[in-house]
N, C-alpha and C. Protein backbone atom coordinates (compact mmCIF):
# COMPACT_ATOMS: atom_id res chain seq x y z
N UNK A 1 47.97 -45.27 260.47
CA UNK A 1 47.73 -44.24 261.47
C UNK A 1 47.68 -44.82 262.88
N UNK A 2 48.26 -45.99 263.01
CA UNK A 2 47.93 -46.43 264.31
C UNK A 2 49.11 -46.47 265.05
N UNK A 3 49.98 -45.51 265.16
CA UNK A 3 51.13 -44.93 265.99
C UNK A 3 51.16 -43.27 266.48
N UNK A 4 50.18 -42.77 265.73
CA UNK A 4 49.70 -41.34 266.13
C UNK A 4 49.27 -41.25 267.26
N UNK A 5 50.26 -39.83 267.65
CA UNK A 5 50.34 -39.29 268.85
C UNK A 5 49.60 -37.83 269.47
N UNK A 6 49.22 -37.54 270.17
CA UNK A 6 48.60 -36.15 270.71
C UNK A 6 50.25 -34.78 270.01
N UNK A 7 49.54 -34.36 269.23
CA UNK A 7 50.42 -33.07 269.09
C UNK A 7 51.43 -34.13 267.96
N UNK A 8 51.15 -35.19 267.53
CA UNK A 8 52.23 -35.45 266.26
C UNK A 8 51.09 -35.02 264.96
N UNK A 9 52.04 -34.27 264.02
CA UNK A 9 51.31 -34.16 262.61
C UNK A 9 51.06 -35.51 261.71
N UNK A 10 49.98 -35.22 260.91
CA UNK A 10 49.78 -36.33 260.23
C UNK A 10 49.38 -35.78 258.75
N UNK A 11 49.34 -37.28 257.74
CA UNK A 11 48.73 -36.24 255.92
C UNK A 11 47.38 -37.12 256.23
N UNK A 12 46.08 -36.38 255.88
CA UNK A 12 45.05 -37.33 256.00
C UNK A 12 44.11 -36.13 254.64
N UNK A 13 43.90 -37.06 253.53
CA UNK A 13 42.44 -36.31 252.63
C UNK A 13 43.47 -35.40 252.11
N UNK A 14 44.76 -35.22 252.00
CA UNK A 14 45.47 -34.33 251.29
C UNK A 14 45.52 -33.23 251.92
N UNK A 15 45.44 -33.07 253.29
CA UNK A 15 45.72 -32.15 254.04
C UNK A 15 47.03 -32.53 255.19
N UNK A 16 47.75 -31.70 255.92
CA UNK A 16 48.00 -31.81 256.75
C UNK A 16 47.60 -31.32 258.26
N UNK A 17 47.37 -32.43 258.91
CA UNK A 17 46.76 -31.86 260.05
C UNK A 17 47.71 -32.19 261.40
N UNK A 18 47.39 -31.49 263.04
CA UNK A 18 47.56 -31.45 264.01
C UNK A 18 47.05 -32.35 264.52
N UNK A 19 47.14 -33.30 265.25
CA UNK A 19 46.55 -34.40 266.15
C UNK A 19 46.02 -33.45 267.72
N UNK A 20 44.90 -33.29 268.16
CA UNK A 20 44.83 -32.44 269.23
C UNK A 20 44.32 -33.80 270.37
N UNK A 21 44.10 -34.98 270.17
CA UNK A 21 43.23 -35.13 271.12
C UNK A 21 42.84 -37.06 270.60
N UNK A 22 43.22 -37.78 271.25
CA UNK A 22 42.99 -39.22 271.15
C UNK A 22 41.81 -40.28 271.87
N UNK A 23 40.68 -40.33 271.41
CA UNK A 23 40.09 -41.79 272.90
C UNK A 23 39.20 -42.63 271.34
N UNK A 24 39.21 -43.62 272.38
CA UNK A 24 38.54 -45.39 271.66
C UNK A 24 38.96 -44.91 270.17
N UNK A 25 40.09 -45.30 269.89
CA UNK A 25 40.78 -45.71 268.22
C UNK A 25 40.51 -44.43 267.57
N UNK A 26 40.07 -43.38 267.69
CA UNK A 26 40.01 -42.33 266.91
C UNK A 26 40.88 -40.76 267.51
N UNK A 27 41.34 -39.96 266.57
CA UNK A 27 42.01 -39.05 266.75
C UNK A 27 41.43 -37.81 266.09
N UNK A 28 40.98 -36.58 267.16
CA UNK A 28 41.11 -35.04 266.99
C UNK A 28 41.76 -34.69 266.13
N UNK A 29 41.73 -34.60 265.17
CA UNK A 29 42.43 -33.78 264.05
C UNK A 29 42.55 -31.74 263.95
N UNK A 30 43.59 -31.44 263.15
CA UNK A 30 42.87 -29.74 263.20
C UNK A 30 43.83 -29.26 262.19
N UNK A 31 43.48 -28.85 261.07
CA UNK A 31 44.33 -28.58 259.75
C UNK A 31 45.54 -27.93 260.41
N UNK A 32 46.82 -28.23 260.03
CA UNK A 32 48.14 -27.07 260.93
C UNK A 32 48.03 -26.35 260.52
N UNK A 33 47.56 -25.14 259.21
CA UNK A 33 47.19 -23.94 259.38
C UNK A 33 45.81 -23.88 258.72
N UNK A 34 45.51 -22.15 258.30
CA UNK A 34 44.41 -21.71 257.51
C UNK A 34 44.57 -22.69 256.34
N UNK A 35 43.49 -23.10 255.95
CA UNK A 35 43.55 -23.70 254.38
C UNK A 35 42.84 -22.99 253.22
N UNK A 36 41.74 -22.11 254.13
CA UNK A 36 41.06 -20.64 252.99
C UNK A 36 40.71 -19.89 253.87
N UNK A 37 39.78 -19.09 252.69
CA UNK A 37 39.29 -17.81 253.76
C UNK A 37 37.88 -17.90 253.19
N UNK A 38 37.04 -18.06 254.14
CA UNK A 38 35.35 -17.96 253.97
C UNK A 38 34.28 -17.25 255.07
N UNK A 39 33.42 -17.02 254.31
CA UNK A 39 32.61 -15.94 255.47
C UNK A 39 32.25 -16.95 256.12
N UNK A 40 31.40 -16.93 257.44
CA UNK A 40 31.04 -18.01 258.99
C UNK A 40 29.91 -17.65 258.06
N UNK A 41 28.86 -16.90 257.86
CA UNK A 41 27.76 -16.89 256.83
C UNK A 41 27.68 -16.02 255.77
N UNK A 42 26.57 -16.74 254.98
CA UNK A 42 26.54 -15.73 253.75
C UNK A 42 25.58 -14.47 253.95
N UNK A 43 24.95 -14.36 254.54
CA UNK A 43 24.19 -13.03 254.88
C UNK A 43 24.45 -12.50 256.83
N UNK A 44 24.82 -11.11 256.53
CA UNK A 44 24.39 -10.27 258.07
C UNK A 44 23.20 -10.18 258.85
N UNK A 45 23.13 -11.47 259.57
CA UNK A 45 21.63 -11.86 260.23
C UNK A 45 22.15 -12.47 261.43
N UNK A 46 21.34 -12.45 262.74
CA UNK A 46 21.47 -13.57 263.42
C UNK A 46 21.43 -14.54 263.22
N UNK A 47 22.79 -15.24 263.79
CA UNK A 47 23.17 -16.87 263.23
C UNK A 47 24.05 -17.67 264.41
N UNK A 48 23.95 -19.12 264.20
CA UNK A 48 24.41 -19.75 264.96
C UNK A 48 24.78 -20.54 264.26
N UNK A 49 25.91 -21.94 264.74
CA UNK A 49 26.77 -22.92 263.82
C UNK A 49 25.82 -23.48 263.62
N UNK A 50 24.85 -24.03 263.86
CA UNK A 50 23.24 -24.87 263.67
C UNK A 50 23.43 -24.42 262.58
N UNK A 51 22.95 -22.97 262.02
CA UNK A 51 22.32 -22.90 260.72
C UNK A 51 23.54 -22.05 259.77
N UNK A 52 25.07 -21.85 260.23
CA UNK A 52 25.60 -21.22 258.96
C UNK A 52 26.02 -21.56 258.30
N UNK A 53 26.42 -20.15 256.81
CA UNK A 53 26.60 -21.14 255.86
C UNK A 53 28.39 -22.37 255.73
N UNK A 54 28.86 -21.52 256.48
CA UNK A 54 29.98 -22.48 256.95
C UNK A 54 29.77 -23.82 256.99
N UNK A 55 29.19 -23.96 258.31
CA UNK A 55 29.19 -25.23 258.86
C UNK A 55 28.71 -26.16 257.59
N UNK A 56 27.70 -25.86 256.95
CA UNK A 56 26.84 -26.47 255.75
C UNK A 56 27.83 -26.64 254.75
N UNK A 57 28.84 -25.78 254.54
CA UNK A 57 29.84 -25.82 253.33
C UNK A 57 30.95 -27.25 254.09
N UNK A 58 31.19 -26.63 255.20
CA UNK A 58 32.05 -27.91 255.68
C UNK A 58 32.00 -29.01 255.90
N UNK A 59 30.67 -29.33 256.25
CA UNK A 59 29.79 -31.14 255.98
C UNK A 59 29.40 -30.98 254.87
N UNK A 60 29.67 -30.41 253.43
CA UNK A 60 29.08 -30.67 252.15
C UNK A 60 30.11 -31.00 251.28
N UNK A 61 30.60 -29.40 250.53
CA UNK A 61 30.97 -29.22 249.66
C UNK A 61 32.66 -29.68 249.56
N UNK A 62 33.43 -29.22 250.82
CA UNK A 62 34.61 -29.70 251.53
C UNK A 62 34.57 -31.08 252.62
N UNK A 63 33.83 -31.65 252.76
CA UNK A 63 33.57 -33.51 252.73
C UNK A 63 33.93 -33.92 252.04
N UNK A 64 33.17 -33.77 250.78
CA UNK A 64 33.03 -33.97 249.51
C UNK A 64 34.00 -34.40 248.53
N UNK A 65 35.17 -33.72 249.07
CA UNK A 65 36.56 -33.27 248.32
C UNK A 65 37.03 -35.00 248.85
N UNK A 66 37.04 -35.30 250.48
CA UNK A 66 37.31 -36.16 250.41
C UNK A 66 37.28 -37.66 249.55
N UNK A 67 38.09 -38.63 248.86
CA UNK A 67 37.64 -39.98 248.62
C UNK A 67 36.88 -40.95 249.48
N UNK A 68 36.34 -41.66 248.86
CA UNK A 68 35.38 -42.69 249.92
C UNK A 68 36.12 -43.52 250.66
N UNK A 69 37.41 -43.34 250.71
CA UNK A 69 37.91 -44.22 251.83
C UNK A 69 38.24 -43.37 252.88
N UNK A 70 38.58 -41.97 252.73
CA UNK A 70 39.04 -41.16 253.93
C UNK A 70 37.84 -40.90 254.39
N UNK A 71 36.83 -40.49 253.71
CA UNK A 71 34.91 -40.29 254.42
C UNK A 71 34.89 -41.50 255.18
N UNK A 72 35.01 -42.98 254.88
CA UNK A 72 35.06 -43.90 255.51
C UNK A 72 35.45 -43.78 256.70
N UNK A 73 36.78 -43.07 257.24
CA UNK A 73 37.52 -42.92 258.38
C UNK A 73 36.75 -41.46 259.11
N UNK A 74 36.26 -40.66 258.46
CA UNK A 74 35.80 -39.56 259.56
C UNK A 74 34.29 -39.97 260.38
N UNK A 75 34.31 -39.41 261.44
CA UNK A 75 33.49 -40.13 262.59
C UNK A 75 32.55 -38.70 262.55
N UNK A 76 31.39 -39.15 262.24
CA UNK A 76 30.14 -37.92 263.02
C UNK A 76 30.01 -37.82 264.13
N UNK A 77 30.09 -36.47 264.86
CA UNK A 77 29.88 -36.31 266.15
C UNK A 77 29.10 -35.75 266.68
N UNK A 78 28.73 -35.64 268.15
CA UNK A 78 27.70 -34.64 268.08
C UNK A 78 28.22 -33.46 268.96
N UNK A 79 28.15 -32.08 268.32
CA UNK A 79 29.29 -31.38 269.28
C UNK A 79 28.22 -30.12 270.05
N UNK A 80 28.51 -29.54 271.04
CA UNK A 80 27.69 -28.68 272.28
C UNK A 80 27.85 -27.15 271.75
N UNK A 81 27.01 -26.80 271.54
CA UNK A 81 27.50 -24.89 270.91
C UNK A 81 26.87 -24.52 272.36
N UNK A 82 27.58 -24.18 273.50
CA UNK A 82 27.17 -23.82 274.23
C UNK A 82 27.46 -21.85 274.50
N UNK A 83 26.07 -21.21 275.12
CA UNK A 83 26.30 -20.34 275.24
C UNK A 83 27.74 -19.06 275.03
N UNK A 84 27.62 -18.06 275.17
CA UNK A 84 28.93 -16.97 275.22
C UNK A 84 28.35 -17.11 276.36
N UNK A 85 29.49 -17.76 277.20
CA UNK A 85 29.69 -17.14 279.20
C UNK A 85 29.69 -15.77 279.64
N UNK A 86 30.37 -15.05 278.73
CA UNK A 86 30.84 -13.36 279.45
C UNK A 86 29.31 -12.28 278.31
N UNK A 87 28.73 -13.22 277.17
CA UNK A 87 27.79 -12.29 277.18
C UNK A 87 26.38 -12.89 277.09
N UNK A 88 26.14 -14.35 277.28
CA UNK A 88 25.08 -14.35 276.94
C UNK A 88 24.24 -15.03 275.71
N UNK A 89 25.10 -14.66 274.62
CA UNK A 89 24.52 -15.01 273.55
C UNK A 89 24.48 -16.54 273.18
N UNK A 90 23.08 -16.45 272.54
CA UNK A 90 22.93 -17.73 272.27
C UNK A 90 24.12 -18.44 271.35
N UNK A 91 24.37 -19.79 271.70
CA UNK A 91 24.72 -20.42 271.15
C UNK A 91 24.80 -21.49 270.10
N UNK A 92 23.50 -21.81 270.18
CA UNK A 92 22.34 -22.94 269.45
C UNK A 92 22.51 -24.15 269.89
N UNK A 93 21.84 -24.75 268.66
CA UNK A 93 20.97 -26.30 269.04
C UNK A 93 22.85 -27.19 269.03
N UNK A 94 22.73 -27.98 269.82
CA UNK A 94 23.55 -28.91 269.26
C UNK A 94 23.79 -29.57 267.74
N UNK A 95 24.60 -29.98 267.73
CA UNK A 95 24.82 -30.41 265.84
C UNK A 95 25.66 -31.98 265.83
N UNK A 96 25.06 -32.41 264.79
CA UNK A 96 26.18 -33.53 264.11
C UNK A 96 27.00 -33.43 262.79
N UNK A 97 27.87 -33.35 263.21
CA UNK A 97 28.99 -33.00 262.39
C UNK A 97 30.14 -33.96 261.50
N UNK A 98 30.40 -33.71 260.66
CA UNK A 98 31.60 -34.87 260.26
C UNK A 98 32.87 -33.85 260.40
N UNK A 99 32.87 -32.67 260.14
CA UNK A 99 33.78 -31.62 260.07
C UNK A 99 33.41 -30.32 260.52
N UNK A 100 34.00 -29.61 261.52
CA UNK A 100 33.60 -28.57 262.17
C UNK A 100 34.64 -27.75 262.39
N UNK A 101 34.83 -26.64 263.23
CA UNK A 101 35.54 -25.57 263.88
C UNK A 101 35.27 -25.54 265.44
N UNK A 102 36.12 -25.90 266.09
CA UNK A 102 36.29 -26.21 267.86
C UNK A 102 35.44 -25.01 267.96
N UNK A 103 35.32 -24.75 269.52
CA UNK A 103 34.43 -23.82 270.12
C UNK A 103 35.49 -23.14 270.94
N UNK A 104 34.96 -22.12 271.57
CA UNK A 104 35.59 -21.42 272.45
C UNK A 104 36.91 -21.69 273.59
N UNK A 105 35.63 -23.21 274.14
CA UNK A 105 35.97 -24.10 275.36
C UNK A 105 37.51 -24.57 274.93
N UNK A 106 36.88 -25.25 273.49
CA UNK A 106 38.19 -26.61 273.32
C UNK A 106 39.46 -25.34 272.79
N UNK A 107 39.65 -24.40 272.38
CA UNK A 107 40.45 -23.65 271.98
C UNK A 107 41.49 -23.10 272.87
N UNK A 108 40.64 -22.54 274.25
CA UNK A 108 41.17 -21.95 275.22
C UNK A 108 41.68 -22.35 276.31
N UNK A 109 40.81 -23.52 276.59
CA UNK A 109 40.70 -24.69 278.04
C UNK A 109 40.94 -25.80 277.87
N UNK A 110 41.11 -26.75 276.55
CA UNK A 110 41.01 -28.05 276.16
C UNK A 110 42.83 -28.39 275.45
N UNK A 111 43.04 -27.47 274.20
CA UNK A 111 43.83 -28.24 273.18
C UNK A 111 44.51 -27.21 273.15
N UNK A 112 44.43 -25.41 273.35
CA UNK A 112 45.37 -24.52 273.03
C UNK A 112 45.80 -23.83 273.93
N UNK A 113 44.82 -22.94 274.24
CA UNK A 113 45.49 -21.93 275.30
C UNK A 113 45.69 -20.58 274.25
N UNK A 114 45.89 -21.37 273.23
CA UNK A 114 45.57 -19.69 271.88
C UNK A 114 46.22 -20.70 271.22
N UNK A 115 46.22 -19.95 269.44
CA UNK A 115 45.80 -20.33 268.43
C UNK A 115 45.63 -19.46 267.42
N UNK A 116 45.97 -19.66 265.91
CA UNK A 116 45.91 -19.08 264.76
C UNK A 116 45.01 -19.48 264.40
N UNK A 117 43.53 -19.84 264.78
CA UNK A 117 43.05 -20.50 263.93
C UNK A 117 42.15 -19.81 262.96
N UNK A 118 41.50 -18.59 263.55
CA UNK A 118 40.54 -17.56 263.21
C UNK A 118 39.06 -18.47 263.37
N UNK A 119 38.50 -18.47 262.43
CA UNK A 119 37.04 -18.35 263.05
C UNK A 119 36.84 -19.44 264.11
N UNK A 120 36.01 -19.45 265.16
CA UNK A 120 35.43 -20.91 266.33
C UNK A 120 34.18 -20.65 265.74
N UNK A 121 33.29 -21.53 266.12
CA UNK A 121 31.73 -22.16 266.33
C UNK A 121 30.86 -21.34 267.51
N UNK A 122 31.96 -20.52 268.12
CA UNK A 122 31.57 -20.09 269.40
C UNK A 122 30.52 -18.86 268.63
N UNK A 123 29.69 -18.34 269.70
CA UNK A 123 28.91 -16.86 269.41
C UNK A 123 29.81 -15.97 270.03
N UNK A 124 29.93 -14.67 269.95
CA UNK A 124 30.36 -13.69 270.50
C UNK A 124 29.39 -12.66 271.19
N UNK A 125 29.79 -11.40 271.36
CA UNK A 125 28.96 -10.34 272.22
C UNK A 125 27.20 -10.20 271.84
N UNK A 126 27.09 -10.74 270.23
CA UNK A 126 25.80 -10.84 269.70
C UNK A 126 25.70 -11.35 268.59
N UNK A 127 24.64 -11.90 268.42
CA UNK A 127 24.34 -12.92 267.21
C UNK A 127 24.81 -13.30 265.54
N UNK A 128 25.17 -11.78 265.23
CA UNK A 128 26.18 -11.26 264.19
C UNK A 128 27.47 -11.47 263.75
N UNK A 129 28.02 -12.34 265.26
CA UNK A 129 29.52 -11.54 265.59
C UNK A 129 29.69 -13.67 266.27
N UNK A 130 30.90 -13.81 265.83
CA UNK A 130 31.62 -15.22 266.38
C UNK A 130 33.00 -14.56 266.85
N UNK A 131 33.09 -15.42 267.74
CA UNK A 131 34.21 -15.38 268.32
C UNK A 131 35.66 -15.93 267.32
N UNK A 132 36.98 -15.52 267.34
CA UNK A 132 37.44 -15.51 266.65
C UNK A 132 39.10 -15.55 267.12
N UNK A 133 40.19 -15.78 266.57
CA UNK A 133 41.50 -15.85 267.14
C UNK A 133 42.36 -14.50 266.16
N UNK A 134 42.60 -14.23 267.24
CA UNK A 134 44.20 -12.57 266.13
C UNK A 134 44.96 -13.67 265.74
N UNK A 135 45.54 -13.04 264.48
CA UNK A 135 46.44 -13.32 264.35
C UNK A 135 47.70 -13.45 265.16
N UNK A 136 47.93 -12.99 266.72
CA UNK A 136 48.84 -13.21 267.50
C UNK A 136 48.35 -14.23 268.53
N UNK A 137 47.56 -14.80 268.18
CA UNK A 137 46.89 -15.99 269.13
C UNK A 137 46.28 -15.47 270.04
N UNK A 138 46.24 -14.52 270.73
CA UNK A 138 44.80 -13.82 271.23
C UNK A 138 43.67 -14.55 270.76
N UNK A 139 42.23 -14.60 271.92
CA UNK A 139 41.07 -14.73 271.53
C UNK A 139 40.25 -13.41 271.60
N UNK A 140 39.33 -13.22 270.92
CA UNK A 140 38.68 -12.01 270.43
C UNK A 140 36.98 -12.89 270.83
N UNK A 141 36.74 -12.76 272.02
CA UNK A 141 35.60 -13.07 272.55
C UNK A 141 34.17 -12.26 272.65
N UNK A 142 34.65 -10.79 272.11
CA UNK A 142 33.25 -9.95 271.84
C UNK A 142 32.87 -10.69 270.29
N UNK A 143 33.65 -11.17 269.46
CA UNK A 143 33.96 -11.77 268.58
C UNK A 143 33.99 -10.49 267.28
N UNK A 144 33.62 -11.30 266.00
CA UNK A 144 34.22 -9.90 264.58
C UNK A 144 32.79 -10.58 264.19
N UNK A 145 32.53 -9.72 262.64
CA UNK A 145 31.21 -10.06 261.98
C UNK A 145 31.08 -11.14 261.35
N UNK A 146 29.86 -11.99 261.16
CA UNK A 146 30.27 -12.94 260.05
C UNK A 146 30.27 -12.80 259.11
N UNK A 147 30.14 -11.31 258.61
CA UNK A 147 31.05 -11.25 257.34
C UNK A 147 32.05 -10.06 257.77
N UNK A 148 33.33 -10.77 257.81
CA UNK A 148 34.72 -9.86 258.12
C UNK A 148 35.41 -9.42 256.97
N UNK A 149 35.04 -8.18 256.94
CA UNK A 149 35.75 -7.02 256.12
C UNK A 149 34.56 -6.32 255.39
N UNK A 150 35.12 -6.03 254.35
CA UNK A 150 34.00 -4.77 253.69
C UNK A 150 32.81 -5.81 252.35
N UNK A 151 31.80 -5.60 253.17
CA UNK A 151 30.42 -6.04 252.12
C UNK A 151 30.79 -5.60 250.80
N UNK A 152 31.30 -4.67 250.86
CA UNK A 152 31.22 -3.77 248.97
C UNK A 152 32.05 -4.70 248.47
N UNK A 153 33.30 -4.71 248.68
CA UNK A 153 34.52 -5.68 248.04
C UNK A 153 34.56 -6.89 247.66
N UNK A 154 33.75 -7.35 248.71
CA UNK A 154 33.77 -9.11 248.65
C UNK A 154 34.83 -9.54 249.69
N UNK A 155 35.30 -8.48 250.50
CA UNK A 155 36.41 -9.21 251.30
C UNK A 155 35.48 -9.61 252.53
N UNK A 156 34.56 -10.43 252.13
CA UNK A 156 33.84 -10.97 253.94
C UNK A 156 34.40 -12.31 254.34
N UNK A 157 35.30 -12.29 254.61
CA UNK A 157 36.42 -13.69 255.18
C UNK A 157 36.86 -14.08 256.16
N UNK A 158 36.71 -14.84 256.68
CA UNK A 158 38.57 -15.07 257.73
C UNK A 158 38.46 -16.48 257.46
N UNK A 159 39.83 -16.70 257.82
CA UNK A 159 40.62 -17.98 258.04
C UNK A 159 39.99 -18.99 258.84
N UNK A 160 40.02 -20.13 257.83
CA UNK A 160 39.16 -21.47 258.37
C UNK A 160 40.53 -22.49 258.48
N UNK A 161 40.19 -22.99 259.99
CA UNK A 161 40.68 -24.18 260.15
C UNK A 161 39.77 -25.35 260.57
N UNK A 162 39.65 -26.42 259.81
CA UNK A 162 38.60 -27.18 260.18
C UNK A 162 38.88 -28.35 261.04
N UNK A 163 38.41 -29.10 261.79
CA UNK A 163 38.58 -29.91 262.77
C UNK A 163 37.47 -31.16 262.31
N UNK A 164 38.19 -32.59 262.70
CA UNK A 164 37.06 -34.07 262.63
C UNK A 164 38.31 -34.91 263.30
N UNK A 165 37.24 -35.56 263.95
CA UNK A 165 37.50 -37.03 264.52
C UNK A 165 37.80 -38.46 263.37
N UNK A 166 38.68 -38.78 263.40
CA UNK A 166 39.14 -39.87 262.41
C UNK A 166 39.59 -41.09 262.97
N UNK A 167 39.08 -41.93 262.95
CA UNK A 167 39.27 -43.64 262.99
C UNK A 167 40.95 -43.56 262.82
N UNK A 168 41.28 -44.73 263.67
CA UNK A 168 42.51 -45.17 263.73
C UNK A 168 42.80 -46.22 263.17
């Protein structure tokens, strides 16, 4: 991996990912598309990436998947859930992460400009609700529920793309 470039694809953990972003020997990663569909949490409550069940599934259960040599290569970070600018809402505590979902900032202002990615880390209009990408790369900044679609069905989902920093 030590010829990887900003915006060249790479196979890392049996995924393929996007290179978004390079400094001191390690590289921004970001799956090139959806790889599932999972609720941002498991219950309709106020929530933040601090405590959902996402984030917890994505430093656990999907780590996990990785072998001990690719865990070897992912870097913990510590990433900023900073406020919703246009409403307010909290954002939460900062976090350390091995695997996450960019925020608002890095989506819009940093690495995209838009994006398929569906769910961010970001909060939306209120505590319920994350900010989120259309399917036409639009951002959806009042954001959708964290559980998207119908409670009765089981369809409470959207599209996860996950993001980590990896050693070079």
């Amino acid at each position: 991996m030590k010829d990887v470039k900003i915006g060249s694809n790479i196979s890392f953990g049996g995924y393929n990912w996007c290179v978004l972003d390079i400094k001191n020997d390690a590289a921004l990663i970001i799956t090139e598309g959806i790889i599932e569909q999972r609720s941002y949490h498991n219950a309709y409550k106020d929530i933040t990436w601090a405590e959902c069940s996402l984030r917890k599934y994505l430093n656990g259960e999907f780590y996990d998947k990785f072998n001990a040599t690719d865990k070897a290569k992912i870097i913990q970070v510590k990433n900023k859930n900073p406020d919703n600018q246009w409403y307010g809402t909290n954002g939460g505590a900062d976090t350390r992460d091995r695997i996450f979902l960019l925020s608002l900032e890095e989506v819009a202002c940093k690495y995209f400009g838009d994006s398929s990615s569906r769910w961010l880390r970001s909060p939306g209009r209120v505590s319920v609700k994350t900010v989120y990408i259309h399917g036409d790369g639009n951002i959806g900044i009042q954001g959708n529920n964290i559980l998207k679609g119908n409670i009765s069905d089981g369809e409470c989902k959207g599209g996860v793309r996950p993001a980590l920093w990896v050693k070079l």
